[in-house]
N, C-alpha and C. Protein backbone atom coordinates (compact mmCIF):
# COMPACT_ATOMS: atom_id res chain seq x y z
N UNK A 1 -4.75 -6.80 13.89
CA UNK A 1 -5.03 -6.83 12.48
C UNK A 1 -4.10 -5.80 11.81
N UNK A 2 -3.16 -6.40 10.70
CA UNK A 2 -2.60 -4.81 10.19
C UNK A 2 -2.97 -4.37 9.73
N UNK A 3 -2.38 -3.28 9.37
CA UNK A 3 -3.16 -1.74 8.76
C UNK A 3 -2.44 -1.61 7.57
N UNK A 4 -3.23 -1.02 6.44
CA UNK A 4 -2.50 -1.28 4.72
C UNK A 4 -3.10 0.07 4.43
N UNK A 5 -1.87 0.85 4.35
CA UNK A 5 -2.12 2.37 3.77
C UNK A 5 -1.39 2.47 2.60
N UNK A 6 -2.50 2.49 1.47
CA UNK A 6 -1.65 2.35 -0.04
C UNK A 6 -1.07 3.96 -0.21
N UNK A 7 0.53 3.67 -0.63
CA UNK A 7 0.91 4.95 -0.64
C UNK A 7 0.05 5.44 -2.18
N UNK A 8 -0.30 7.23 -2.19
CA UNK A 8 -0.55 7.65 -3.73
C UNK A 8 0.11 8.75 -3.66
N UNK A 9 0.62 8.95 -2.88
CA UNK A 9 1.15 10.63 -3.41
C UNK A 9 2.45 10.51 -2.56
N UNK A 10 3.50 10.60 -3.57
CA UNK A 10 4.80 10.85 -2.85
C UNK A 10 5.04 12.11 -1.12
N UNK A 11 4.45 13.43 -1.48
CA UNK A 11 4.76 14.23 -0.45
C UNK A 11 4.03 13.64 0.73
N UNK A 12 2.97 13.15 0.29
CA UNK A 12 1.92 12.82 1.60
C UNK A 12 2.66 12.11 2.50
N UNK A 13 2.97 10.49 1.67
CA UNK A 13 3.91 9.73 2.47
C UNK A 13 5.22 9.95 3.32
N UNK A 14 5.59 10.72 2.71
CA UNK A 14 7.01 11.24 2.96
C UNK A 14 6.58 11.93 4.42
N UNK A 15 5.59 12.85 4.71
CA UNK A 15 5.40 13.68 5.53
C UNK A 15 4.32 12.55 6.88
N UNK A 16 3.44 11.89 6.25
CA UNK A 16 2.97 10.93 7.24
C UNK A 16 4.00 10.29 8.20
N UNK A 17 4.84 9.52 7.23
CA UNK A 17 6.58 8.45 8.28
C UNK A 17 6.90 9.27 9.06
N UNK A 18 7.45 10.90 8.48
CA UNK A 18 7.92 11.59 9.07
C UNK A 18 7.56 11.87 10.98
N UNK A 19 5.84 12.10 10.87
CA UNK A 19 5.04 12.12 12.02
C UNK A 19 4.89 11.43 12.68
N UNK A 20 4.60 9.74 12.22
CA UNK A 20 4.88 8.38 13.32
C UNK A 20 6.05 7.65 13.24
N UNK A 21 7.13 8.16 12.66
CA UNK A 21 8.05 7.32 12.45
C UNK A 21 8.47 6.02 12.04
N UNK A 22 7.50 6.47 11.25
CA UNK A 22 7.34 4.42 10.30
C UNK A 22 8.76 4.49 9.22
N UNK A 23 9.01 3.67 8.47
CA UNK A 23 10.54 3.64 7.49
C UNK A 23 10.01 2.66 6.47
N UNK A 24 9.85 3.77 5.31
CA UNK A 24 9.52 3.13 3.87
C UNK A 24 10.85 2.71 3.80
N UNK A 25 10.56 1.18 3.40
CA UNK A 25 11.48 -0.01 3.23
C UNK A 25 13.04 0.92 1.86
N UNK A 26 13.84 0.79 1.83
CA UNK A 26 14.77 1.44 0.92
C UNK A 26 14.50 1.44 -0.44
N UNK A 27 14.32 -0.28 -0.86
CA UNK A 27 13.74 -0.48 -2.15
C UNK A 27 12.75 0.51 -3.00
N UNK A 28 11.34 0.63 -2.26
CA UNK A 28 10.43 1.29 -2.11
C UNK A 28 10.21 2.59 -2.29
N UNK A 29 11.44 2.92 -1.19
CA UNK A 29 11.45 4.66 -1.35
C UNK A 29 12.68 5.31 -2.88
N UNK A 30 13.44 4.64 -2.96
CA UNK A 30 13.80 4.38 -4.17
C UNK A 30 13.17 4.51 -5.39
N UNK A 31 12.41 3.55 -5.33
CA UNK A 31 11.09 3.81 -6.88
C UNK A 31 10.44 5.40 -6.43
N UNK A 32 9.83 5.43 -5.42
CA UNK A 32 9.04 6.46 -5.16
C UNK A 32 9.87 7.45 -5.31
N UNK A 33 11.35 7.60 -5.40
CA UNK A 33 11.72 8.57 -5.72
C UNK A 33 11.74 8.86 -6.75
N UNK A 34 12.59 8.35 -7.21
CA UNK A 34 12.46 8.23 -9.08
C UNK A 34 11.26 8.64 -9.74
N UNK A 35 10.12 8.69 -9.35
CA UNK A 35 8.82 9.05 -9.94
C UNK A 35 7.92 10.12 -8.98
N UNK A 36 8.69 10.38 -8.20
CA UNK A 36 8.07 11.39 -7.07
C UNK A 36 7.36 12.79 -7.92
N UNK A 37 7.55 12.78 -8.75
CA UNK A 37 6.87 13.97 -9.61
C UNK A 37 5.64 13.51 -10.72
N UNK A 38 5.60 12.52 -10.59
CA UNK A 38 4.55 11.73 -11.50
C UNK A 38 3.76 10.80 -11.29
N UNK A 39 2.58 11.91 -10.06
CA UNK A 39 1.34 11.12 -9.33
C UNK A 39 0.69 9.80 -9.87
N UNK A 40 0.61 9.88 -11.54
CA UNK A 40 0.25 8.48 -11.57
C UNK A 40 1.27 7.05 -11.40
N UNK A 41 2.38 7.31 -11.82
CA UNK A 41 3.43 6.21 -11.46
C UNK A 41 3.51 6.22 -10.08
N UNK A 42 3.16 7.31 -9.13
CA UNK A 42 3.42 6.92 -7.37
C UNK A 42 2.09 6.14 -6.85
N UNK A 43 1.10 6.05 -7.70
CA UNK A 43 -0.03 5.68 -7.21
C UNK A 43 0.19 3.81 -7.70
N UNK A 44 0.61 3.82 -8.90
CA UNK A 44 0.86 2.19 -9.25
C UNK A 44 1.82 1.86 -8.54
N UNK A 45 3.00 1.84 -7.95
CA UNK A 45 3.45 1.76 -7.20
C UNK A 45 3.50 1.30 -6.12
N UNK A 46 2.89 2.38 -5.76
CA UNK A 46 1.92 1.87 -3.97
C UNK A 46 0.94 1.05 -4.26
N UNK A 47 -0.13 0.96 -4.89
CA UNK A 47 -1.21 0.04 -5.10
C UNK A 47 -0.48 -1.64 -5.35
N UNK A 48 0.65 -1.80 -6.12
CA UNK A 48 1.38 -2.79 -6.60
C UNK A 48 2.26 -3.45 -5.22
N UNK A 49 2.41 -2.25 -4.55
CA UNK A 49 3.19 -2.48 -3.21
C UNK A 49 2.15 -3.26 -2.60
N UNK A 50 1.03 -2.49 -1.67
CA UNK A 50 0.17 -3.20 -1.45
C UNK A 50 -0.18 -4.30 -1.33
N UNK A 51 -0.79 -4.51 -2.89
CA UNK A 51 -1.29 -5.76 -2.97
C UNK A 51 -0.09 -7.04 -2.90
N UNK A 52 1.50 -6.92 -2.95
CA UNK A 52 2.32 -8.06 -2.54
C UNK A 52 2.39 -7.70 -1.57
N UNK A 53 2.12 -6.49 -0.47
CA UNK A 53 2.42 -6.64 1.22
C UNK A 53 0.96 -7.72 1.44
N UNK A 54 0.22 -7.65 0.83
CA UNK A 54 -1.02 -8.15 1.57
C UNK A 54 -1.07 -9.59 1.48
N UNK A 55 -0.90 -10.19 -0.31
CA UNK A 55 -0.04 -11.37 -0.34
C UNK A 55 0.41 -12.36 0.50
N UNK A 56 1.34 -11.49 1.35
CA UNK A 56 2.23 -11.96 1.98
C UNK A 56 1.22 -11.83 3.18
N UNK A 57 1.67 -11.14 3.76
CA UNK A 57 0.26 -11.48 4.62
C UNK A 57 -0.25 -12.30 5.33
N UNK A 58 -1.55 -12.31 3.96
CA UNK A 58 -2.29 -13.70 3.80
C UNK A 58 -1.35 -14.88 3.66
N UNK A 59 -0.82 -15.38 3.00
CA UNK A 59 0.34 -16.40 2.93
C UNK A 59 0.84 -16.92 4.56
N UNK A 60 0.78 -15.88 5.02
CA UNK A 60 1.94 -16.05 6.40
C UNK A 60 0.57 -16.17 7.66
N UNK A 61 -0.38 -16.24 6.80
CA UNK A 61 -1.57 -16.85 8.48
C UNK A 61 -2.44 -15.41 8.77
N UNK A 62 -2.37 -13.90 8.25
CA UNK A 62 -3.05 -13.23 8.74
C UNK A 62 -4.14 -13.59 8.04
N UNK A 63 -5.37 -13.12 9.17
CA UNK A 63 -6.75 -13.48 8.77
C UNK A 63 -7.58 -12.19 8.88
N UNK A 64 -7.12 -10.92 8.91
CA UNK A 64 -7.97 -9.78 8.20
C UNK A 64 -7.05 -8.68 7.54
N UNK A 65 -7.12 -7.59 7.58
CA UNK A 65 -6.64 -6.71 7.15
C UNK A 65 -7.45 -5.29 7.09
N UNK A 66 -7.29 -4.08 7.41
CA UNK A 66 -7.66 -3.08 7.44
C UNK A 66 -6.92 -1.95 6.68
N UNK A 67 -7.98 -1.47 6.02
CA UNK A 67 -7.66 -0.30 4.60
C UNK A 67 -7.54 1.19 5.47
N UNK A 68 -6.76 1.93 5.46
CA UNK A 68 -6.41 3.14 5.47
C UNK A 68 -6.70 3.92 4.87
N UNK A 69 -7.89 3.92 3.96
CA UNK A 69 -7.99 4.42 3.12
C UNK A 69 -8.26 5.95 2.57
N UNK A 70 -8.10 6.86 3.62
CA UNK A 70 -8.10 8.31 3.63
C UNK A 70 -9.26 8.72 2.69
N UNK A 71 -10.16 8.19 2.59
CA UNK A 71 -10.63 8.85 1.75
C UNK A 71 -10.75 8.91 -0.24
N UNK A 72 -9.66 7.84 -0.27
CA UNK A 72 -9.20 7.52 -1.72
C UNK A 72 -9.90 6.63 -1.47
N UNK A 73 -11.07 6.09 -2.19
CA UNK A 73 -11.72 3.99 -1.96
C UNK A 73 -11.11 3.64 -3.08
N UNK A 74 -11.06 4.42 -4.23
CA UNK A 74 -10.72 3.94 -5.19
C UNK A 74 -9.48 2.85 -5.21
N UNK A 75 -8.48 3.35 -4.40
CA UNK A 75 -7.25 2.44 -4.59
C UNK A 75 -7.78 1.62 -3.59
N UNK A 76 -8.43 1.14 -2.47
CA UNK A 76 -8.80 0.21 -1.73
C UNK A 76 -9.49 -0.81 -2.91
N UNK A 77 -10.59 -0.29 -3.43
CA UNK A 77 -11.60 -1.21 -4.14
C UNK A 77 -10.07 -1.79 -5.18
N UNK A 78 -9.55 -1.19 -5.94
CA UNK A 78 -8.82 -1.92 -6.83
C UNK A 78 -7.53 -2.98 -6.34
N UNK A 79 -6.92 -2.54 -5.16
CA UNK A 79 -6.60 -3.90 -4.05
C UNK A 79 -7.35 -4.77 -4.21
N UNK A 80 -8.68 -4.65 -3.37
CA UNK A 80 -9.35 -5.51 -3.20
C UNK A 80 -9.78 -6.15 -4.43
N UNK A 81 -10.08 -5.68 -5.23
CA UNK A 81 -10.56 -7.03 -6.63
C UNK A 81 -9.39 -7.46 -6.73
N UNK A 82 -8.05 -7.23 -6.81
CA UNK A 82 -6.67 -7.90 -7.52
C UNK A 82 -6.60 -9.09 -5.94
N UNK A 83 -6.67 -8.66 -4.82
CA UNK A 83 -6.54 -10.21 -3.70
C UNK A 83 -7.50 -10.90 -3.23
N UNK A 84 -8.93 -10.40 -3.70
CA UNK A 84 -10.29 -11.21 -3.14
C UNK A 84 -10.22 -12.41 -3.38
N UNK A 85 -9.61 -13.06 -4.64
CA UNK A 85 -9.50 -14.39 -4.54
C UNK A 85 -8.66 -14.93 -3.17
N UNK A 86 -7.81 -14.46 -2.92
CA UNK A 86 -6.46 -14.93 -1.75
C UNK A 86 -7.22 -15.25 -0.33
N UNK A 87 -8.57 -14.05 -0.72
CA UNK A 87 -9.01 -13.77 0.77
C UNK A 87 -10.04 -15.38 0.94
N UNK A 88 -10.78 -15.51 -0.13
CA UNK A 88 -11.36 -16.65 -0.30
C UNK A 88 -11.08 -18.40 0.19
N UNK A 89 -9.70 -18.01 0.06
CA UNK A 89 -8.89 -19.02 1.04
C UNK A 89 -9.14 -19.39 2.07
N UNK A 90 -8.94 -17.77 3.02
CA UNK A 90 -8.63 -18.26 4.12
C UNK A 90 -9.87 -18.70 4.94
């Protein structure tokens, strides 16, 4: 099942990849740079990211998905109302 960790805070992310060696896509880290000082634009962002990684996803045959959600629900719950229809699908 994959795992969907909405980025919200530029340093966090930056320092999480760093530790497992994951690679924010170029595009991605790009925006996040550009706004890396302005927690609310890094949080739409990632939440916006998200919800088209999940999209896709769903689209492509996955049948669950698991939230990362550290502790933030907030950005989970607001995922989740923007793709609950998608999920309804499957």
């Amino acid at each position: 099942m994959p795992g969907i960790f909405p980025i919200l805070n530029f340093n966090a992310i930056k320092k999480i990849t760093s530790l497992c060696g994951a690679k924010i896509p170029i595009d991605l880290l790009k925006k996040l740079e550009q706004y890396q000082d302005n927690e609310e634009e890094i949080q739409k962002i990632g939440i916006d990211y998200a919800i088209n990684q999940i999209g896709e996803l769903i689209e492509n045959g996955v049948y669950g998905i698991h939230f990362y959600s550290m502790n933030r629900s907030k950005a989970t719950i607001l995922i989740y109302n923007v793709i609950k229809d998608k999920i309804k699908r499957i």
